[in-house]
N, C-alpha and C. Protein backbone atom coordinates (compact mmCIF):
# COMPACT_ATOMS: atom_id res chain seq x y z
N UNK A 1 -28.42 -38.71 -44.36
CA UNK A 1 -27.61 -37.67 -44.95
C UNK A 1 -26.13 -37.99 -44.76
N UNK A 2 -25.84 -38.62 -43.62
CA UNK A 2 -24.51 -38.96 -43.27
C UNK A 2 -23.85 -39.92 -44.17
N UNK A 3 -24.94 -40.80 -45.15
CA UNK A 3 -24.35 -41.81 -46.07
C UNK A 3 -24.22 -41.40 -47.65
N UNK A 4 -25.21 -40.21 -47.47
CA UNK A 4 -24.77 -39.57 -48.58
C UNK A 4 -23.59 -38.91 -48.97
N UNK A 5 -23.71 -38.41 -47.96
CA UNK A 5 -22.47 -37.24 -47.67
C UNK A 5 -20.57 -37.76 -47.54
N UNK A 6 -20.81 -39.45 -47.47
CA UNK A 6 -20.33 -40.05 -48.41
C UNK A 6 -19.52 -39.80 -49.64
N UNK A 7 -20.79 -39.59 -50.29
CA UNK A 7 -20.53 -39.72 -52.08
C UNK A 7 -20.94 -38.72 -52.41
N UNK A 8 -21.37 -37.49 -51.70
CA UNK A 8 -21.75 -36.50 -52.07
C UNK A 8 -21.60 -35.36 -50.97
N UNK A 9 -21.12 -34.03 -51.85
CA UNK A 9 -20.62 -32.92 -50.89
C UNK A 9 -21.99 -32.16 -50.20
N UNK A 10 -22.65 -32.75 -49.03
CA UNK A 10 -24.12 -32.55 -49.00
C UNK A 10 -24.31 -31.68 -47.54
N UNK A 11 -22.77 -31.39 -47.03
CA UNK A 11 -22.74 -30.14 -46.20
C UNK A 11 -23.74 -29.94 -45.43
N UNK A 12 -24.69 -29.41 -44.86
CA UNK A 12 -25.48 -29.10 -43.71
C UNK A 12 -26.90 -29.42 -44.18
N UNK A 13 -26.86 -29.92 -45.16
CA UNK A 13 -28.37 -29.60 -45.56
C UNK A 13 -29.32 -30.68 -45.11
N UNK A 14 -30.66 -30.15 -44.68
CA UNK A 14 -31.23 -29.28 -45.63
C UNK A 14 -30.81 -27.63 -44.92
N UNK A 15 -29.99 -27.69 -43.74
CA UNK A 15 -29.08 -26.37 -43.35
C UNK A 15 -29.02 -25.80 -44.31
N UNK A 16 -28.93 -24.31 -44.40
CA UNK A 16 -28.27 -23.27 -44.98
C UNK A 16 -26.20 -23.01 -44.53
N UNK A 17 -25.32 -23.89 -45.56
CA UNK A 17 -24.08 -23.49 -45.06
C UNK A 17 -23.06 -23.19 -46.29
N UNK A 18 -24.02 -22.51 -47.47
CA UNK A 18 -23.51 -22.42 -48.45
C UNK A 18 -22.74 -23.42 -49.25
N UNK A 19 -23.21 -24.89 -49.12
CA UNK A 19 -22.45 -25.87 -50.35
C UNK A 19 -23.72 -25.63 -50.78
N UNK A 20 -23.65 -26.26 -52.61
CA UNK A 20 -24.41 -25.78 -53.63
C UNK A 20 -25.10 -27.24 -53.61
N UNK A 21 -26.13 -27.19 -54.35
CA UNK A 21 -27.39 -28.50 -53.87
C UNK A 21 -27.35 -29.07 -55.18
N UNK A 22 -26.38 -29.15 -55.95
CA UNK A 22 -26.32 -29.82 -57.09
C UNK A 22 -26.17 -31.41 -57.40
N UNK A 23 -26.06 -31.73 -55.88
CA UNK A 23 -26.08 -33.80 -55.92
C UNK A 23 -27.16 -34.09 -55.74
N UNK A 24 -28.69 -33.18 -55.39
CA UNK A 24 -29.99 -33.45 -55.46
C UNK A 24 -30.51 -34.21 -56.66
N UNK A 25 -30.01 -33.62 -58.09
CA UNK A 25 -30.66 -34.17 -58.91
C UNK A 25 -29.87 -35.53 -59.27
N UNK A 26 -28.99 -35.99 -59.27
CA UNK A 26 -28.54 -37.25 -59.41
C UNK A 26 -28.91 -38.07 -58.63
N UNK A 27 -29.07 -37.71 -57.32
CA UNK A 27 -29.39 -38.42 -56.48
C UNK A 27 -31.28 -39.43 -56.22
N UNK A 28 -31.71 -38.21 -57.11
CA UNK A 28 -33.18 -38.45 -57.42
C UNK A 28 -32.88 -39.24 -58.80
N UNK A 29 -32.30 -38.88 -59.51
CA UNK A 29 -32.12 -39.36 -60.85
C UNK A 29 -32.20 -41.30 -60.85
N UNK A 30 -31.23 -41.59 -59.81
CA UNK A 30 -31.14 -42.90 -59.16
C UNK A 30 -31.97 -43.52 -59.10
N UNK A 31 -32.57 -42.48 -57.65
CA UNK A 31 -33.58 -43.00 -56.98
C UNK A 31 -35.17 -43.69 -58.45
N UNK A 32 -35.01 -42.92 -59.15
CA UNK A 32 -35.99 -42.54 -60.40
C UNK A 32 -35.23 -44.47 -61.05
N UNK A 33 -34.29 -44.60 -61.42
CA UNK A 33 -33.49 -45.58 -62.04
C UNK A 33 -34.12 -46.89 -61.08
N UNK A 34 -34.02 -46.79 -59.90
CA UNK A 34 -34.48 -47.77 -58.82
C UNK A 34 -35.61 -48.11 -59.14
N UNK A 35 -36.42 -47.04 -59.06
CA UNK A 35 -38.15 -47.42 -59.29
C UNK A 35 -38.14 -48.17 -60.41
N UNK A 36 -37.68 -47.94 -62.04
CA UNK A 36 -38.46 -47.92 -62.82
C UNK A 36 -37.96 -49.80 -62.94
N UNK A 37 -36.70 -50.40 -62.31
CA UNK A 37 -36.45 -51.39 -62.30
C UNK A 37 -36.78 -52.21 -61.02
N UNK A 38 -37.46 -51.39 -59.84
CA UNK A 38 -38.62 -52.39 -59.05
C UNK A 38 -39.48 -52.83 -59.19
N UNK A 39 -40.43 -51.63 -60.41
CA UNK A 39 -41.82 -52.12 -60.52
C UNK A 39 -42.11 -53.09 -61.45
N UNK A 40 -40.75 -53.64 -61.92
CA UNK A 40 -40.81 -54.88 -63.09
C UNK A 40 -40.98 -55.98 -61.91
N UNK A 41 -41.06 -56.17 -60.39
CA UNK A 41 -41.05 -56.70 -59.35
C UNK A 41 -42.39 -56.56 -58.37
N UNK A 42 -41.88 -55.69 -58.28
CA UNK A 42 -43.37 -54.81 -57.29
C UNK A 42 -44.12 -53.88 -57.97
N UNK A 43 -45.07 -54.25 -58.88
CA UNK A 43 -45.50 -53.15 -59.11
C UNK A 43 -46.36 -51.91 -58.03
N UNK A 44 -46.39 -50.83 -58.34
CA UNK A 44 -47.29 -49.96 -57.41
C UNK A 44 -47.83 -48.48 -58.56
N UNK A 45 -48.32 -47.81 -58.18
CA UNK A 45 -49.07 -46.95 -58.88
C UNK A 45 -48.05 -45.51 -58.44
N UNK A 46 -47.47 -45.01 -57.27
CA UNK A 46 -47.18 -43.80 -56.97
C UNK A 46 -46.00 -44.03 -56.12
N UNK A 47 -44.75 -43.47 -56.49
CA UNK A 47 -43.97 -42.67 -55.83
C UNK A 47 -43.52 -41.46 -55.48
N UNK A 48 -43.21 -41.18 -54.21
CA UNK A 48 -42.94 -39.61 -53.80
C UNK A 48 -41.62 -39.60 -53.83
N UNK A 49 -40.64 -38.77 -54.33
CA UNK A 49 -38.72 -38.85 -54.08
C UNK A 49 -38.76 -37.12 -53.34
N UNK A 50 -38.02 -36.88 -52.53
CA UNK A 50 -38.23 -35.56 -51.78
C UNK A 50 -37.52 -35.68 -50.47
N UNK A 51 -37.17 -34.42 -50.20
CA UNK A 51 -37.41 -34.15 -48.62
C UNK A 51 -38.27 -34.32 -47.72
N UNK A 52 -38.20 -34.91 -46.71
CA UNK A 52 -39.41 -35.01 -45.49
C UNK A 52 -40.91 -35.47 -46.18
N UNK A 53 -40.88 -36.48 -47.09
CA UNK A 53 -42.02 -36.50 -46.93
C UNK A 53 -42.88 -37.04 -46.22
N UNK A 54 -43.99 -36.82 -45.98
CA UNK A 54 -45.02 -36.59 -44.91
C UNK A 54 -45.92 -36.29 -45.38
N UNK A 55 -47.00 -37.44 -45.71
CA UNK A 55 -48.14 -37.17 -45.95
C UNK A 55 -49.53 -37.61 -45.28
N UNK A 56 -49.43 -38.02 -43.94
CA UNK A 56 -49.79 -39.24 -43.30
C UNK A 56 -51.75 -39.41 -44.12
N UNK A 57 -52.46 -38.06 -44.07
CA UNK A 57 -53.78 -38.14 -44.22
C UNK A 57 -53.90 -38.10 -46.49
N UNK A 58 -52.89 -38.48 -46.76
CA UNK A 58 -53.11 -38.56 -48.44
C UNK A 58 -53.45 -36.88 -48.68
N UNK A 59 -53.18 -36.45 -48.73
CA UNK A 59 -53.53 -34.93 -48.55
C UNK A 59 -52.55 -34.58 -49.96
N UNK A 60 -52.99 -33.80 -51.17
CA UNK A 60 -52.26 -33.25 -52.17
C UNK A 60 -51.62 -34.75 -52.97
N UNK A 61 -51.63 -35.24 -52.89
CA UNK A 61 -51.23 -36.91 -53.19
C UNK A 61 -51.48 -36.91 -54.35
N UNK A 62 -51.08 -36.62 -56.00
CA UNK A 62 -51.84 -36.66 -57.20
C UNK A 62 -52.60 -37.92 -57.56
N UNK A 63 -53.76 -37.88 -58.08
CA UNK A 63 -54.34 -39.19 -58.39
C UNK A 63 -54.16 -39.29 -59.99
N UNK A 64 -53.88 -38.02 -60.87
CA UNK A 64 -53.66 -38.30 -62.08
C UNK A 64 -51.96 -37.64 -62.32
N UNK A 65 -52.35 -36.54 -62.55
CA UNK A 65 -51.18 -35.82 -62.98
C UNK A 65 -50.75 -34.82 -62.27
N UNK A 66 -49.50 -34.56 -61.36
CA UNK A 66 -49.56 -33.68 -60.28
C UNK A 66 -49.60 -32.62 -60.72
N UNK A 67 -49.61 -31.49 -60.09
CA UNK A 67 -49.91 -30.18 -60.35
C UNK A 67 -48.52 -29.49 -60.91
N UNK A 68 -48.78 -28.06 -61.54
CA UNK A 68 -47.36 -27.52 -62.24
C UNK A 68 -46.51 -27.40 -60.62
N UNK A 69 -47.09 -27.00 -59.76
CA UNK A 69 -46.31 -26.34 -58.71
C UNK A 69 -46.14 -27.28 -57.71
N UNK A 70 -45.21 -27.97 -57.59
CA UNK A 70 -44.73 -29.55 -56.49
C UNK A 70 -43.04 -29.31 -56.05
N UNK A 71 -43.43 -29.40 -54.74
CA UNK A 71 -42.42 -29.16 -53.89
C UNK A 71 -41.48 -31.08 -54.07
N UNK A 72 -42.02 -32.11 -54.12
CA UNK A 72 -41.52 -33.66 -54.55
C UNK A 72 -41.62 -33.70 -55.97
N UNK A 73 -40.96 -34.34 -56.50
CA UNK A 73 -40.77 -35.05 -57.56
C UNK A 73 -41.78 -36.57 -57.49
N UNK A 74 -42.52 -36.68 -58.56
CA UNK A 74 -43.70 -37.96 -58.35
C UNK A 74 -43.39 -39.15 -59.60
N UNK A 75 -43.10 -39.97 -59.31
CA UNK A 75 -43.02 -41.35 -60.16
C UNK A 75 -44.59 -42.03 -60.42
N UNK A 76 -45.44 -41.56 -61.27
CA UNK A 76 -46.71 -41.99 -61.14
C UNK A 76 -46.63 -42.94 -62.26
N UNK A 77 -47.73 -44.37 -62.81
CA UNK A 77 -48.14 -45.24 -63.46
C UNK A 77 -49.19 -44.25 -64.30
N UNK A 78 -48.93 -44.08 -65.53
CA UNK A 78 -50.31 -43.92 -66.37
C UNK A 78 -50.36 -44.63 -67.21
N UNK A 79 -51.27 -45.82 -67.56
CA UNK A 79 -51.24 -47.07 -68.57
C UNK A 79 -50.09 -47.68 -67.72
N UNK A 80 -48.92 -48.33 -68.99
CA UNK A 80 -48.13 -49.10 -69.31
C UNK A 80 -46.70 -48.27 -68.29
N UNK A 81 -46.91 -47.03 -68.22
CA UNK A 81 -45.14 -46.29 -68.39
C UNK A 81 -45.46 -45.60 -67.17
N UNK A 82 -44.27 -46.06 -66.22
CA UNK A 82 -43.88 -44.69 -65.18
C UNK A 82 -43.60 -43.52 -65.28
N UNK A 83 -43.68 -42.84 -65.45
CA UNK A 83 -43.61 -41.37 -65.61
C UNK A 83 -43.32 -40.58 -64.74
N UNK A 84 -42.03 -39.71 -65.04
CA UNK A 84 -41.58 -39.31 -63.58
C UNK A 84 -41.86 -37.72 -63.82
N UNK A 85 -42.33 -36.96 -62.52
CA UNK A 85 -42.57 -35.59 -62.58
C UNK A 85 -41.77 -34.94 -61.61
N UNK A 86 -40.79 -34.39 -62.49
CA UNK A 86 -39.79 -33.58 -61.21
C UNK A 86 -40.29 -32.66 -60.58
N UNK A 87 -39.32 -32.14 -59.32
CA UNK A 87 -40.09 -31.35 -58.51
C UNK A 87 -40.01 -29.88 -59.08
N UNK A 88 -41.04 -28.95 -59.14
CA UNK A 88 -40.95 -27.57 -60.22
C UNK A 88 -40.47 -26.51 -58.70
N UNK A 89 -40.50 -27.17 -57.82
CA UNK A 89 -40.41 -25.38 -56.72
C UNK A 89 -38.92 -26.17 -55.80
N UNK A 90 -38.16 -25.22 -55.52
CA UNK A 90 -36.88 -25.86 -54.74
C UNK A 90 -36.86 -25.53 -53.20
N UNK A 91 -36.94 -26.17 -52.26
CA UNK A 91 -37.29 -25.85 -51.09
C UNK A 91 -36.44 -24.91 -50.31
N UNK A 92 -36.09 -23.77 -50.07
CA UNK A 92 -35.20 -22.76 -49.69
C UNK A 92 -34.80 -23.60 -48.40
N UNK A 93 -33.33 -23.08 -48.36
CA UNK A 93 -32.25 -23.92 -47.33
C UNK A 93 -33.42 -23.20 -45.67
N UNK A 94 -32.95 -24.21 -44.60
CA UNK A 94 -33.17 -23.94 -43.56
C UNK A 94 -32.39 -23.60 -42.59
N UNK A 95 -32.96 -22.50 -41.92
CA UNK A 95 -31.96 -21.77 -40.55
C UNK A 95 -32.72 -21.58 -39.48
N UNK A 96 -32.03 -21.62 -38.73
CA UNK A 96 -32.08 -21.72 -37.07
C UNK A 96 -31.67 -20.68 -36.33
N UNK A 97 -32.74 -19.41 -36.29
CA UNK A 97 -33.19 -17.93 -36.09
C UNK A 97 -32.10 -17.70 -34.71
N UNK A 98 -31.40 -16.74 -34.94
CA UNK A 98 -30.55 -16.13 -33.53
C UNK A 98 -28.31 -17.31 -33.73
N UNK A 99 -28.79 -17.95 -34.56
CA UNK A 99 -27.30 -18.71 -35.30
C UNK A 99 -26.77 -18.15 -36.16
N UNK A 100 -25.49 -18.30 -35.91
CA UNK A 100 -24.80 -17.53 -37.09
C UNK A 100 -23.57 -18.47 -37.38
């Protein structure tokens, strides 16, 4: 976050400190730009772009098409074309109960 924050006004987050979370989507946007010019290299079948992800046991992991309601954004292979599925739910900022 510290290298983002950089190039982007990325304030406390995933803190709650009122800067607005609007360098998320560029920042995925990239990340999305990266993939689609690795897998001309590496190919692979699935990417996750997100916060914390953590999936250690494959758990919710789409095998075709992820679901309407996804907290990550998924870069999946179907045929020929990557296909990227943004994330539909936005993860509400985090706070640290008894702080002000």
């Amino acid at each position: 976050m510290e290298s983002l924050g950089k190039v982007f006004p990325v304030g406390a987050y995933p803190f709650e400190d009122g800067t607005p979370r609007d360098w998320i989507s560029p920042v995925s946007d990239w990340l999305v730009g990266l993939a689609r010019h690795a897998i001309k290299f590496l190919p692979f079948e699935l990417a996750v772009i997100g916060w914390e992800i953590d999936n250690p046991n494959g758990d919710a992991i789409p095998t075709e098409v992820p679901s309407e309601e996804r907290w990550c954004g998924y870069l999946k292979r179907i045929g020929t074309e990557l296909v990227w599925f943004p994330p539909t739910v936005n993860h509400p900022p985090m706070t640290i109960s008894g702080v002000r």
